[in-house]
N, C-alpha and C. Protein backbone atom coordinates (compact mmCIF):
# COMPACT_ATOMS: atom_id res chain seq x y z
N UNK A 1 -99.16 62.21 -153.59
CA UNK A 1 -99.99 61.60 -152.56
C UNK A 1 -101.17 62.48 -152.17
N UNK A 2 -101.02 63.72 -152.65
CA UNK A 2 -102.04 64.70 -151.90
C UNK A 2 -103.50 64.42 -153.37
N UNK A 3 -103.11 63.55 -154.40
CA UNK A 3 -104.53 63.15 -154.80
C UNK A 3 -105.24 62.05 -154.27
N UNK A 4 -104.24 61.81 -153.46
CA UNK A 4 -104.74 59.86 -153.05
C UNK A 4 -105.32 60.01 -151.47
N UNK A 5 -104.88 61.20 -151.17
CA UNK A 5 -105.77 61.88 -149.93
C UNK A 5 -107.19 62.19 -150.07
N UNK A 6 -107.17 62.80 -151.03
CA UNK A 6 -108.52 63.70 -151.36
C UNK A 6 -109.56 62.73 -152.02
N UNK A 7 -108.94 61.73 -152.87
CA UNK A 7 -109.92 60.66 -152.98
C UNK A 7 -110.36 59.78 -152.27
N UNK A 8 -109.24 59.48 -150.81
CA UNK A 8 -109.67 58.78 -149.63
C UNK A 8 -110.69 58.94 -149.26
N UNK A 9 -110.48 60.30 -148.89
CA UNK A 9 -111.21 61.36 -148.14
C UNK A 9 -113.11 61.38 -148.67
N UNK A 10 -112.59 61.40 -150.36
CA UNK A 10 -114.35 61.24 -150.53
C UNK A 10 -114.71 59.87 -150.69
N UNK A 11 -114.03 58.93 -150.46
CA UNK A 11 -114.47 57.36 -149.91
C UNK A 11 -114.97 57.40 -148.89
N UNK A 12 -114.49 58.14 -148.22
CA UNK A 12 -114.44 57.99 -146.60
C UNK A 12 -116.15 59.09 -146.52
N UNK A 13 -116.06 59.85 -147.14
CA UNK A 13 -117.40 60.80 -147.29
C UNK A 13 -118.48 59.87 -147.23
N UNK A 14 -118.62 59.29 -148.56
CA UNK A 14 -119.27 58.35 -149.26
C UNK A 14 -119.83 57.13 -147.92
N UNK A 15 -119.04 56.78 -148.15
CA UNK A 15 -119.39 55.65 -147.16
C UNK A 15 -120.19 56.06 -145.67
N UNK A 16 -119.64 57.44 -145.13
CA UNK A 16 -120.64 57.84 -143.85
C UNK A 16 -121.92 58.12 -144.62
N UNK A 17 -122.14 58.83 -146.03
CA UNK A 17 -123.51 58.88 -145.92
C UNK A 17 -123.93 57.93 -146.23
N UNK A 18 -123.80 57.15 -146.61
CA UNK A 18 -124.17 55.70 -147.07
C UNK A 18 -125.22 54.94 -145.33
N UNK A 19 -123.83 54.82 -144.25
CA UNK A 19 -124.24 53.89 -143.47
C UNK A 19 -125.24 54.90 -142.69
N UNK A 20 -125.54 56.61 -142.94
CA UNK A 20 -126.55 57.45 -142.02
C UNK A 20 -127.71 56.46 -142.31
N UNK A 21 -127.90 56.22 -143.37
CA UNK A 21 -129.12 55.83 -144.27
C UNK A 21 -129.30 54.27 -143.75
N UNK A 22 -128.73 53.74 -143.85
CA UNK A 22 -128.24 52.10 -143.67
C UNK A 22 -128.78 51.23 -142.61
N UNK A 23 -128.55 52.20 -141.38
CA UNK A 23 -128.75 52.29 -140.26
C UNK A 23 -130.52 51.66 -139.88
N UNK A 24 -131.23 52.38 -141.21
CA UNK A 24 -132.56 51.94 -140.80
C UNK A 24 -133.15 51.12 -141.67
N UNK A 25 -131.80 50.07 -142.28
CA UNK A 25 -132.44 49.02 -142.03
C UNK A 25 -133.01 48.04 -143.69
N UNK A 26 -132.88 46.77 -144.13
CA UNK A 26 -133.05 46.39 -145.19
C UNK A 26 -134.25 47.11 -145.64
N UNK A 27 -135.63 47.35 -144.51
CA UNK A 27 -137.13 46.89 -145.63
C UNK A 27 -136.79 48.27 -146.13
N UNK A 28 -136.33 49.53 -145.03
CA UNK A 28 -136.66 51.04 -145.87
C UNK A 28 -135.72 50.96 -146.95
N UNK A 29 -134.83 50.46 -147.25
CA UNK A 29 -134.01 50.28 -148.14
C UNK A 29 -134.78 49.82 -149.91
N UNK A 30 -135.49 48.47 -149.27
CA UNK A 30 -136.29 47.96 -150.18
C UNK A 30 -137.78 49.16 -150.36
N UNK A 31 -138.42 49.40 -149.70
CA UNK A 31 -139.51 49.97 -149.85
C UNK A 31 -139.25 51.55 -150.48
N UNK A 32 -137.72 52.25 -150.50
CA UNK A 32 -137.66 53.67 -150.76
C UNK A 32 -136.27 53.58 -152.50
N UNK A 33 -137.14 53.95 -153.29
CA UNK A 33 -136.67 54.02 -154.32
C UNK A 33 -135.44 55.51 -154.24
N UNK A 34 -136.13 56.66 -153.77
CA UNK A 34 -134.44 57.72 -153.31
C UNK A 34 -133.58 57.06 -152.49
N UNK A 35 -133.78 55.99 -151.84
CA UNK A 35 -132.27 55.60 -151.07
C UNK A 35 -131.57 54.62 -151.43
N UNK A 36 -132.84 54.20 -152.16
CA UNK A 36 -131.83 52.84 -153.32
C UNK A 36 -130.81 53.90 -154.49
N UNK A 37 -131.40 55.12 -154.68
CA UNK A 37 -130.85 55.78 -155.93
C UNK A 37 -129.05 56.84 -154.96
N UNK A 38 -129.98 57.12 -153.90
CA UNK A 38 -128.96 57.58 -152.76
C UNK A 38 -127.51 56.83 -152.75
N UNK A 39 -127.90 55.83 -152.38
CA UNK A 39 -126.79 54.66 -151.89
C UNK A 39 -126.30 53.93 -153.14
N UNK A 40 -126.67 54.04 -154.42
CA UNK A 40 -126.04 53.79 -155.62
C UNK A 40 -124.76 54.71 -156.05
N UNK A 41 -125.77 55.60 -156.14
CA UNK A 41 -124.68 57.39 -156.03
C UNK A 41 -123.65 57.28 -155.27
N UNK A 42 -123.80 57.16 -154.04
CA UNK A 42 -122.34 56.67 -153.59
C UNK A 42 -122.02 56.45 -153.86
N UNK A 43 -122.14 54.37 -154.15
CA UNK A 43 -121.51 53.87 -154.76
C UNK A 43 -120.32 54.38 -155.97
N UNK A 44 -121.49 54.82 -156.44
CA UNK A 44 -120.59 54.67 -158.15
C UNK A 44 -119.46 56.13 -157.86
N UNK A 45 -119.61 57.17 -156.85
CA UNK A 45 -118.64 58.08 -156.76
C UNK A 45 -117.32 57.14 -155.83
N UNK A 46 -117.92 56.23 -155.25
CA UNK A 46 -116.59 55.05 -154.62
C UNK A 46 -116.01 54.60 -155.18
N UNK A 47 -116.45 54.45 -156.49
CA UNK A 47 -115.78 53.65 -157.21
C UNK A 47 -115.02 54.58 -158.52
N UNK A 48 -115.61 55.55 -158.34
CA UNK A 48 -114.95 56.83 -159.49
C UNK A 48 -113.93 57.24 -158.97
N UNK A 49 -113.66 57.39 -157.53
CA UNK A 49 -112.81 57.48 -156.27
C UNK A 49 -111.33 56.92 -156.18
N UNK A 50 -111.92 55.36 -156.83
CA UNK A 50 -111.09 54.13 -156.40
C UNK A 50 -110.12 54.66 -157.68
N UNK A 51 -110.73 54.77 -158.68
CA UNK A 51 -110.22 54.86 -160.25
C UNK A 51 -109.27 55.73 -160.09
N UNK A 52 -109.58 56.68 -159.39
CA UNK A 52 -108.63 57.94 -159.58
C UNK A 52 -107.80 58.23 -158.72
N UNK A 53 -107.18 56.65 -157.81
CA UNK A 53 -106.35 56.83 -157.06
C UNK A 53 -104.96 56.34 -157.93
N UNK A 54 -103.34 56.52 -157.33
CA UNK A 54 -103.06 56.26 -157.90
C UNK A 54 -102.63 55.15 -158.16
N UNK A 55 -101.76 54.49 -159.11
CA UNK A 55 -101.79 52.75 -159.05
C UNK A 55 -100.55 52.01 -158.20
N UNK A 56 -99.74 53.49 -157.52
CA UNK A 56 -98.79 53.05 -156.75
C UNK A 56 -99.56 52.93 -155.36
N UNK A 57 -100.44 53.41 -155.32
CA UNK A 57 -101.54 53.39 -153.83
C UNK A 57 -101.96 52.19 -153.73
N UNK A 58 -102.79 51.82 -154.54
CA UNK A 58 -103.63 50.49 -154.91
C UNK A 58 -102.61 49.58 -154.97
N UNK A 59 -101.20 49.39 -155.27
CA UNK A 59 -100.60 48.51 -155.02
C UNK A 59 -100.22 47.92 -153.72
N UNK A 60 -99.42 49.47 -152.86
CA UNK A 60 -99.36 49.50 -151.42
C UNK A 60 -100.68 48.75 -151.11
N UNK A 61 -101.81 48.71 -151.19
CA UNK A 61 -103.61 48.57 -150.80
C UNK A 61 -103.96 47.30 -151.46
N UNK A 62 -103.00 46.58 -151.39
CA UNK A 62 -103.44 45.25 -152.61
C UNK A 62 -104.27 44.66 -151.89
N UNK A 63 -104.39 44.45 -150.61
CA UNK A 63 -105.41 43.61 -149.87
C UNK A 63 -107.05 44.05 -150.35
N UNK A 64 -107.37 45.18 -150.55
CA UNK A 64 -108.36 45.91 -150.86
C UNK A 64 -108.86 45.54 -152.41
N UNK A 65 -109.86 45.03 -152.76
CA UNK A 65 -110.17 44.76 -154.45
C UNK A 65 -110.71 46.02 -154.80
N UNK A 66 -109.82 46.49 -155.33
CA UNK A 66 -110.09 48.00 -156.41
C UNK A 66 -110.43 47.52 -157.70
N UNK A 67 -110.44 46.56 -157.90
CA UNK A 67 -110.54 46.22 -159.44
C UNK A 67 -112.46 45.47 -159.20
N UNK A 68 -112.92 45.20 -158.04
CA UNK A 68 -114.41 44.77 -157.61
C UNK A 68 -115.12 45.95 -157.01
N UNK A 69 -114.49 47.06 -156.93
CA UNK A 69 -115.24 48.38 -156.10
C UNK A 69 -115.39 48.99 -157.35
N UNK A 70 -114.27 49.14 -158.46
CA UNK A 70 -114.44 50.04 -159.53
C UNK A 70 -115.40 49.26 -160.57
N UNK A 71 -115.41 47.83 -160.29
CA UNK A 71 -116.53 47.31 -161.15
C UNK A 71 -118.03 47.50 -161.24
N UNK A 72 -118.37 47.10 -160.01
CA UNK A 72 -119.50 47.60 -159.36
C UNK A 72 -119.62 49.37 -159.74
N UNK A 73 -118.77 50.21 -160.17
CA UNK A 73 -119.03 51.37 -159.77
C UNK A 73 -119.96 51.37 -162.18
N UNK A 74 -118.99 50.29 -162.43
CA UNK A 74 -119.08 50.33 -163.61
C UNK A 74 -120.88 50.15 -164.09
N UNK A 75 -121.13 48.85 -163.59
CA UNK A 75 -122.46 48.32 -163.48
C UNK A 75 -123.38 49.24 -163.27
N UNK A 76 -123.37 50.34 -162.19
CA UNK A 76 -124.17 51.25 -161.67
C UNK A 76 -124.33 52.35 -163.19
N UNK A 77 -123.07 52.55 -163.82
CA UNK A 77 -123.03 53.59 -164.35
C UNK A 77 -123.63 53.17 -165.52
N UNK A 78 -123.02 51.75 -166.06
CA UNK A 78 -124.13 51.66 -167.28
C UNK A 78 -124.98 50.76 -167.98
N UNK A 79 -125.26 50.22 -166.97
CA UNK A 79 -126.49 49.19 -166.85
C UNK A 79 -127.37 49.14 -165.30
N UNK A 80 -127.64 50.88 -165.45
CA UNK A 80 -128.63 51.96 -164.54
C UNK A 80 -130.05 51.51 -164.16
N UNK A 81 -130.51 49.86 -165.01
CA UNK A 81 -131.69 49.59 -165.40
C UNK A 81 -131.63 48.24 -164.37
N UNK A 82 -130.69 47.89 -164.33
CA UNK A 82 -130.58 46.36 -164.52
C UNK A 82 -129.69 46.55 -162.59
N UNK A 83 -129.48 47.18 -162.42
CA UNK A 83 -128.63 47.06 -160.65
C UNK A 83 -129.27 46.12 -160.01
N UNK A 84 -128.62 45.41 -159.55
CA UNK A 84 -129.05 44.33 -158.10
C UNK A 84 -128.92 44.81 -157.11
N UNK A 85 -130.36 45.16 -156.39
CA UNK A 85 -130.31 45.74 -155.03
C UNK A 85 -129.73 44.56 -154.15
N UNK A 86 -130.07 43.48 -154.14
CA UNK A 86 -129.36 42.31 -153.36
C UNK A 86 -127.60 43.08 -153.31
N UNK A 87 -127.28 42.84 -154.42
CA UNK A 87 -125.71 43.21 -154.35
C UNK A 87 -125.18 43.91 -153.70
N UNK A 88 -126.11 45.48 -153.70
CA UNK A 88 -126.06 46.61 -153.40
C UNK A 88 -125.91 46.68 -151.49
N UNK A 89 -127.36 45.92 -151.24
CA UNK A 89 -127.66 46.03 -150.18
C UNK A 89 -126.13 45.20 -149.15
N UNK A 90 -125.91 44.21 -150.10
CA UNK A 90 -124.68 43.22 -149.49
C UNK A 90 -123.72 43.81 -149.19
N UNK A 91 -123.36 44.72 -150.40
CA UNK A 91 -121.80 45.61 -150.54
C UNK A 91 -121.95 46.41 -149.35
N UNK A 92 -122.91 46.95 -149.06
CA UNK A 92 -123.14 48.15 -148.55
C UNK A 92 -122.99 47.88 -146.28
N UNK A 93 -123.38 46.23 -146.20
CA UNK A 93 -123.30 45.32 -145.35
C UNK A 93 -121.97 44.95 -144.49
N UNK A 94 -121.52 43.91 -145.97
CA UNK A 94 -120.09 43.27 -145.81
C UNK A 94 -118.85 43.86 -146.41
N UNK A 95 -119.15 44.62 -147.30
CA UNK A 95 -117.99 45.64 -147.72
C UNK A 95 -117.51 46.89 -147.02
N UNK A 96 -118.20 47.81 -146.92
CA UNK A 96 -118.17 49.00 -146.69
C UNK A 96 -117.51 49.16 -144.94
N UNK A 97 -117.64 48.48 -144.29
CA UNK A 97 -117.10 48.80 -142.87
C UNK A 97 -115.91 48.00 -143.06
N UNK A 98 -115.51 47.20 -143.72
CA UNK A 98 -113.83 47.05 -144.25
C UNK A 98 -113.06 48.22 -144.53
N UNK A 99 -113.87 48.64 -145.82
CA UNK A 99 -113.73 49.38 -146.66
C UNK A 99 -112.89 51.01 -146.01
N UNK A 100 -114.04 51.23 -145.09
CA UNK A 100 -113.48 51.91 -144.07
C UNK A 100 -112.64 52.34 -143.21
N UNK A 101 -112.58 50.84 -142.70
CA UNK A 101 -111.17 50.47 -141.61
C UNK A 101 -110.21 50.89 -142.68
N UNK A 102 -109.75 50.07 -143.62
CA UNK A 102 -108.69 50.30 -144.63
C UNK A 102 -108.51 51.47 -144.74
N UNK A 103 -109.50 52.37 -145.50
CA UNK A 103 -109.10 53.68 -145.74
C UNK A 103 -108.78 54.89 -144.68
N UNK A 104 -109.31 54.26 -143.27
CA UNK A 104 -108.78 55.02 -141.88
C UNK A 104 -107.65 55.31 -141.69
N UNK A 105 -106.92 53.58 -141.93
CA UNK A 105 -105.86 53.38 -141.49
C UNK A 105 -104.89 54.27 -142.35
N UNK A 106 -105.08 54.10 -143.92
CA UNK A 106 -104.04 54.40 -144.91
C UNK A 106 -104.15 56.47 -144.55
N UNK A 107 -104.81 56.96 -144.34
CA UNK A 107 -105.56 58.23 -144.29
C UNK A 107 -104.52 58.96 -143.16
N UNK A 108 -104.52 57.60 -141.83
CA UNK A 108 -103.64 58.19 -141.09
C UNK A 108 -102.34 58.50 -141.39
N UNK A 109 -101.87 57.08 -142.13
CA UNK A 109 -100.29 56.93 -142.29
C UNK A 109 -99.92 57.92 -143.54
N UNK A 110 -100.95 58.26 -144.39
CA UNK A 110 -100.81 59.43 -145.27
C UNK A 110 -100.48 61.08 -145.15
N UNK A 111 -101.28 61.28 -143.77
CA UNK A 111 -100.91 62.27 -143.40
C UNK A 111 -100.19 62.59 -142.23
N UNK A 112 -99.42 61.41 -141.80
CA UNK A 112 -98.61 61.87 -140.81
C UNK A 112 -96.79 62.01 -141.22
């Protein structure tokens, strides 16, 4: 369990720097090519994250789509050309403060 911590843990990383940035907003998002590249990077370490948890975790976590976080992480990694900021910007919206809660919760019950 103490790998499924440490990968929480840089979900949980990930995602605060993500929403520092977030915070200000679709156009700087659209108008700044480092925070589109910023907030990809995340991404794809969220999803390198997700991969390397283990599959008895992700089972306990079935509510959570690990198999749509690690996809997306896929897309980023190798079709680098072709990313949908729409997607990006969405995930980053409607995903990620789930994403969160979930991994709070499990983070606690992990280490207590």
């Amino acid at each position: 369990m103490n790998r499924d911590i440490r990968r929480l843990q840089d979900i949980l990383l990930c995602i605060n720097k993500i929403e520092k940035y977030s915070k200000k907003g679709r156009k700087a998002f659209d108008e700044n090519e480092l925070v589109q590249a910023y907030f990809t990077y995340h991404l794809q370490i969220i999803g390198e994250a997700a991969r390397a948890l283990t599959e008895k975790l992700k089972m306990k976590l079935s509510n959570i789509d690990w198999h749509e976080i690690i996809g997306m992480r896929n897309v980023i990694v190798h079709e680098y050309l072709d990313v949908d900021y729409d997607q990006v910007w969405d995930t980053i919206q409607k995903d990620l403060p789930k994403l969160r809660e979930d991994v709070l919760k499990v983070l606690k019950i992990l280490k207590s």
